[in-house]
C-alpha atoms as a PDB file:
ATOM      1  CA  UNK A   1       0.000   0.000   0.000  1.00  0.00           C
ATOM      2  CA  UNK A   2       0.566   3.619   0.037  1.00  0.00           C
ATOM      3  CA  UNK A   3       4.024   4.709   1.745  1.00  0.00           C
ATOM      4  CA  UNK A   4       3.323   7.767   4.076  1.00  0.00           C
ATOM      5  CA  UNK A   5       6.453   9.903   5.145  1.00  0.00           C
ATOM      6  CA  UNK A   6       5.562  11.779   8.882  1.00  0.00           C
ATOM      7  CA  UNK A   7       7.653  14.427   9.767  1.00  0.00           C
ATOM      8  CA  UNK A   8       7.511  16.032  13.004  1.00  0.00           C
ATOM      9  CA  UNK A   9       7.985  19.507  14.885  1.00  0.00           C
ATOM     10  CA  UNK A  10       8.220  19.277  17.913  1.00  0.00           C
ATOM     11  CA  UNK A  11       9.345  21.629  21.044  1.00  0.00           C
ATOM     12  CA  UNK A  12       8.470  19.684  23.996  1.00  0.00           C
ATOM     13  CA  UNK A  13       7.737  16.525  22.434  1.00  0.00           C
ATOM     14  CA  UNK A  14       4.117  16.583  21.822  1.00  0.00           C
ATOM     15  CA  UNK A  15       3.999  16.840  18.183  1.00  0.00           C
ATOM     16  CA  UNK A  16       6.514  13.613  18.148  1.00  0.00           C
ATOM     17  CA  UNK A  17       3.989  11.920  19.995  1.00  0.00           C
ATOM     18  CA  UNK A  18       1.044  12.600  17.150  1.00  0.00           C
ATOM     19  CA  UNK A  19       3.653  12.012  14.573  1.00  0.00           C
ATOM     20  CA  UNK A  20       4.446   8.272  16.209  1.00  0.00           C
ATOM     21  CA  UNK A  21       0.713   7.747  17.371  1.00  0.00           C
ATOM     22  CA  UNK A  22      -0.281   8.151  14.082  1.00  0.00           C
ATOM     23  CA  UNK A  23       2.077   6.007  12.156  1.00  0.00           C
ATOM     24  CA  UNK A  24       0.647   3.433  13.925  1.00  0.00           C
ATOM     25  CA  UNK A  25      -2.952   3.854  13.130  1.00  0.00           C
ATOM     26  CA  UNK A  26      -2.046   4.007   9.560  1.00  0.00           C
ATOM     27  CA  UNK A  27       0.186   0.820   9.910  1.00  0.00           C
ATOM     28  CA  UNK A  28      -2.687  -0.936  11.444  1.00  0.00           C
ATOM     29  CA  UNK A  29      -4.397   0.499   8.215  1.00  0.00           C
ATOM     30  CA  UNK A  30      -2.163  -1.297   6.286  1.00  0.00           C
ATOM     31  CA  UNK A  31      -0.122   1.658   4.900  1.00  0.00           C
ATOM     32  CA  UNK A  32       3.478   2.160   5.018  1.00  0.00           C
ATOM     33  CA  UNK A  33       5.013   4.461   6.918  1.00  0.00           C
ATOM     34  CA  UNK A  34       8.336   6.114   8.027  1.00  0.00           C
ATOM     35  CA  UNK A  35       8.606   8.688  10.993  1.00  0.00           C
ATOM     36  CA  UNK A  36      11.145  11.677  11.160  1.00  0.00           C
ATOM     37  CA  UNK A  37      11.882  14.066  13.684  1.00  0.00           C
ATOM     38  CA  UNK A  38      12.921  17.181  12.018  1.00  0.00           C
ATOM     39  CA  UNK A  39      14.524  15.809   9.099  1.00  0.00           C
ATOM     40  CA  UNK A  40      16.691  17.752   6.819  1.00  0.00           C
ATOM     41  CA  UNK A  41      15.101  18.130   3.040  1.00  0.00           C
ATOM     42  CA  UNK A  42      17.819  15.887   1.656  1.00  0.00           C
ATOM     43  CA  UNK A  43      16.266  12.645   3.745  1.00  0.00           C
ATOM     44  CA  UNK A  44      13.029  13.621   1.904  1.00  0.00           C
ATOM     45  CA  UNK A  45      11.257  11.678  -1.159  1.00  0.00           C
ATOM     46  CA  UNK A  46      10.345  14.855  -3.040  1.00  0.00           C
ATOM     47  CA  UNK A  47       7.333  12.852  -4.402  1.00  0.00           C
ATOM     48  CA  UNK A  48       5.449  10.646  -2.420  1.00  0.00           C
ATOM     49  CA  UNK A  49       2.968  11.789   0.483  1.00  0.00           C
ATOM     50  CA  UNK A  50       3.848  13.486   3.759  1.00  0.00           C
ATOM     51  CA  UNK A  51       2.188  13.847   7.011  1.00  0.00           C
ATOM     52  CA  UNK A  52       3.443  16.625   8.516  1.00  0.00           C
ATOM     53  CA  UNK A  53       2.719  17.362  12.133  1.00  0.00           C
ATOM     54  CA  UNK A  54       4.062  20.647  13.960  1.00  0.00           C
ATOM     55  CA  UNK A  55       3.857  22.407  17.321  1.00  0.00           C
ATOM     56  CA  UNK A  56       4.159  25.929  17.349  1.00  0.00           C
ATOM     57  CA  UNK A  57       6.209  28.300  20.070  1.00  0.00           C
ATOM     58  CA  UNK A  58       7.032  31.753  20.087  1.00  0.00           C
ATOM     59  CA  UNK A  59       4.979  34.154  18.260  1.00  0.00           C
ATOM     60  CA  UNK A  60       4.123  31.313  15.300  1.00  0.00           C
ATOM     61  CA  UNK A  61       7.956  30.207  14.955  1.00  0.00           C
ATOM     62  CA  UNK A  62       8.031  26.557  14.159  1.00  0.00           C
ATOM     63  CA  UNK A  63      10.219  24.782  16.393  1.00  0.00           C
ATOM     64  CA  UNK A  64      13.946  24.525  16.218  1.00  0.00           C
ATOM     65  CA  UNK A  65      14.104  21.107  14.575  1.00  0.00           C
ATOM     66  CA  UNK A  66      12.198  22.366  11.637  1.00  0.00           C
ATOM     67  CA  UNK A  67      13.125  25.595  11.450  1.00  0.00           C
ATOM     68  CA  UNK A  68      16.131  23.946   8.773  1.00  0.00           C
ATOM     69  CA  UNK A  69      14.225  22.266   6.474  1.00  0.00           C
ATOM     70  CA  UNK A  70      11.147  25.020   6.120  1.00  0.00           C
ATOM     71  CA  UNK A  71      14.510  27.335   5.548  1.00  0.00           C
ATOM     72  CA  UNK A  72      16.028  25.018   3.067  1.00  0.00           C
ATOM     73  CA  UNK A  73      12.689  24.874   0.942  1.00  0.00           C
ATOM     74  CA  UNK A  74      12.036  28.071   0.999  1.00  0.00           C
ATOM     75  CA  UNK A  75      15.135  29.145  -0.414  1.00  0.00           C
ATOM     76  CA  UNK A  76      15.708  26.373  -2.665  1.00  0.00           C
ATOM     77  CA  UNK A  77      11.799  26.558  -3.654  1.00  0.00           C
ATOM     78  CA  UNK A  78      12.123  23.045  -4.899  1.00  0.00           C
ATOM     79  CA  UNK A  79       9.293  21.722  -7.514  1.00  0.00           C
ATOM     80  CA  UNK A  80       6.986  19.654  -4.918  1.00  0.00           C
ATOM     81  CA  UNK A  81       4.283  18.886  -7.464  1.00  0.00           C
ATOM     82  CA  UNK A  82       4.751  15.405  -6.963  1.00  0.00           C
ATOM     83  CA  UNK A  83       3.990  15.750  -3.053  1.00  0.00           C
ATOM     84  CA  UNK A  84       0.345  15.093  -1.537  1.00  0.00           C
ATOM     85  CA  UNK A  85       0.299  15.920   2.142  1.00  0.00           C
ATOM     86  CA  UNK A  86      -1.435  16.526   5.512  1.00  0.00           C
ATOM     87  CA  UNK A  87      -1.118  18.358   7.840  1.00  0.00           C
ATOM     88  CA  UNK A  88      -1.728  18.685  11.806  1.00  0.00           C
ATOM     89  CA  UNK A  89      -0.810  21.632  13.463  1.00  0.00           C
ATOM     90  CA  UNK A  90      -0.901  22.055  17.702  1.00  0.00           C
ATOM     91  CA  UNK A  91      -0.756  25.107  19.524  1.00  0.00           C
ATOM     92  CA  UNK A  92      -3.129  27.124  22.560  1.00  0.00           C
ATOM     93  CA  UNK A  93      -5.628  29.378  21.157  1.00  0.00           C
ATOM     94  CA  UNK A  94      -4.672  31.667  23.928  1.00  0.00           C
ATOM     95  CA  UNK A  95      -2.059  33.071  21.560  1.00  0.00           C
ATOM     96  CA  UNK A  96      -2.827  35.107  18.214  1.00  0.00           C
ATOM     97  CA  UNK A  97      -0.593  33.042  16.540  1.00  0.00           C
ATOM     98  CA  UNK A  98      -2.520  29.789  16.999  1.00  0.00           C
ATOM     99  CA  UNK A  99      -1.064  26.954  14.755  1.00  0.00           C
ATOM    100  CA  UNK A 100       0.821  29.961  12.812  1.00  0.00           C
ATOM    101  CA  UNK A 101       3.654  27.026  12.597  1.00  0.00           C
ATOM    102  CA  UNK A 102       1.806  24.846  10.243  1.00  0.00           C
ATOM    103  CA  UNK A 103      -0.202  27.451   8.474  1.00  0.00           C
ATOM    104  CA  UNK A 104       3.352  28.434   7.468  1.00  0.00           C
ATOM    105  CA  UNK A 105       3.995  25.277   6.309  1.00  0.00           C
ATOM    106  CA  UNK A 106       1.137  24.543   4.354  1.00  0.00           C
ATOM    107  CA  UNK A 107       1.778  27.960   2.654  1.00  0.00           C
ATOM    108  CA  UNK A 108       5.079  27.614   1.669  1.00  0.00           C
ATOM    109  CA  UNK A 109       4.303  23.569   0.378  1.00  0.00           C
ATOM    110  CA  UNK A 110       1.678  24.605  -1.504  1.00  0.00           C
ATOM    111  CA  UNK A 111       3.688  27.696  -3.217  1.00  0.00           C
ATOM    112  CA  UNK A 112       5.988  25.225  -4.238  1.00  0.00           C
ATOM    113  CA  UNK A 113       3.354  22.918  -5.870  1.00  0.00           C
ATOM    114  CA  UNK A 114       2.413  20.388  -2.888  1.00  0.00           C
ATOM    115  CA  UNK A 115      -1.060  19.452  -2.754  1.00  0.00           C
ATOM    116  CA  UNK A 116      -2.743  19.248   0.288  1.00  0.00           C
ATOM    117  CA  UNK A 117      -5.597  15.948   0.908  1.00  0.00           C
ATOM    118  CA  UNK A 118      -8.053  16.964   3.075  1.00  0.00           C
ATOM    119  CA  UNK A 119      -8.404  20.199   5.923  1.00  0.00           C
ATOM    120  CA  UNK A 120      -5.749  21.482   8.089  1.00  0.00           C
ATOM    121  CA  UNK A 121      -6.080  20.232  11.837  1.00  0.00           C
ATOM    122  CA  UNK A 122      -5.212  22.571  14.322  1.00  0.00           C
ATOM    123  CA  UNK A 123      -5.840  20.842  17.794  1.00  0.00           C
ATOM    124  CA  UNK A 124      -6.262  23.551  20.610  1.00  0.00           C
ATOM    125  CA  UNK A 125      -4.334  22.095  23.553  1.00  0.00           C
ATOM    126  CA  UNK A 126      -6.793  23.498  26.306  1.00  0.00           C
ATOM    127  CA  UNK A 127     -10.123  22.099  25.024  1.00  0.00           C
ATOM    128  CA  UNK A 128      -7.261  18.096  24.300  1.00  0.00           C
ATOM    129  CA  UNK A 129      -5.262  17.420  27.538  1.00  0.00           C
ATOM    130  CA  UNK A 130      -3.989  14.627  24.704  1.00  0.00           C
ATOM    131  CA  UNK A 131      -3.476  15.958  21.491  1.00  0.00           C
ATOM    132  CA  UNK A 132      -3.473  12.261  20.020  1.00  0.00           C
ATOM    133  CA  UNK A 133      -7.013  11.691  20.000  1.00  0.00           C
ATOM    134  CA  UNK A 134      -8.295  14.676  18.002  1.00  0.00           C
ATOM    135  CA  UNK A 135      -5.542  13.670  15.179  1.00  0.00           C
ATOM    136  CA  UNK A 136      -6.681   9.972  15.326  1.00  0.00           C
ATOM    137  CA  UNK A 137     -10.281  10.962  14.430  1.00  0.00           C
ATOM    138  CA  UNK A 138      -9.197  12.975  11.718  1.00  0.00           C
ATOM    139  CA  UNK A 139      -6.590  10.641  10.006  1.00  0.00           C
ATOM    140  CA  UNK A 140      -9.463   8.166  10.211  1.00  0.00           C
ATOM    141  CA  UNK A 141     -10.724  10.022   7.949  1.00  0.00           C
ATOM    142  CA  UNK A 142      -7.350  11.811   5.912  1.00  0.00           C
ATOM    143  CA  UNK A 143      -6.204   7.901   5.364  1.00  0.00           C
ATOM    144  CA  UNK A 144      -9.618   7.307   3.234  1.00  0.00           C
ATOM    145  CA  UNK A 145      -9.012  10.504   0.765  1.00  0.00           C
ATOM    146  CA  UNK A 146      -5.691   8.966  -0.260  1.00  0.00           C
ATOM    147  CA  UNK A 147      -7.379   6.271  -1.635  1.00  0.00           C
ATOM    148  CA  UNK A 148      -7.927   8.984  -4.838  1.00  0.00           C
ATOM    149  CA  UNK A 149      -4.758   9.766  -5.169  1.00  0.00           C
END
């Protein structure tokens, strides 16, 4: 089936945690997949789909681990039109920069010809103590859109 690349953003580990949590929902699925922390863009398949999943500090800065590869593509501005992804953001809407990590990311992937399946989830951490279960309902239902692709 389907190989799904996850890359994570994490700060204080959350995001790692939805990254990892669901790799193996979509396992049990019986898709492929293969999780990375804050990879560099050279580890990535630039075809393919990703699952991206990012916490967001700061005022909307995405966290240190990904801060190199969003740099790296959007300097580079590599042609991504071969790329379907997803993406999960989680932040506290206390902050007027809620989720302004993956918003950031799903901009710059789709200026550079990514295609996004599906909505954006952005889990509020005060209404999920677990951010997990939020992101398994809605890759329950991201998994069955890539059955289109």
């Amino acid at each position: 089936m389907t190989d799904i690349t996850l890359i994570s953003g994490s700060t204080l580990g959350s995001a790692e945690y939805v990254a990892e949590h669901l790799a193996e929902k979509l396992d049990e699925a019986g898709f492929s997949t293969q999780t990375l922390h804050g990879p560099q863009f050279e580890e990535l398949e630039t075809s393919g789909i990703w699952l991206i999943v990012s916490s967001t500090h700061g005022a909307g800065d995405l966290p240190d681990n990904l801060q190199p590869l969003f740099d790296t593509i959007n300097e580079q501005r590599p042609d991504l039109s071969a790329v379907h992804y997803g993406a999960v953001g989680i932040g506290s809407r206390e902050y007027d920069t809620f989720c302004g990590a993956i918003e950031k990311l799903d901009t710059l992937l789709t200026e550079c010809g990514a295609k996004r399946v599906g909505s954006l989830l952005k889990v509020n951490i005060l209404d999920h103590d677990i951010p997990e279960d939020p992101a398994e309902i809605w890759v329950g239902s991201w998994k069955n859109l890539l059955q289109d692709l």
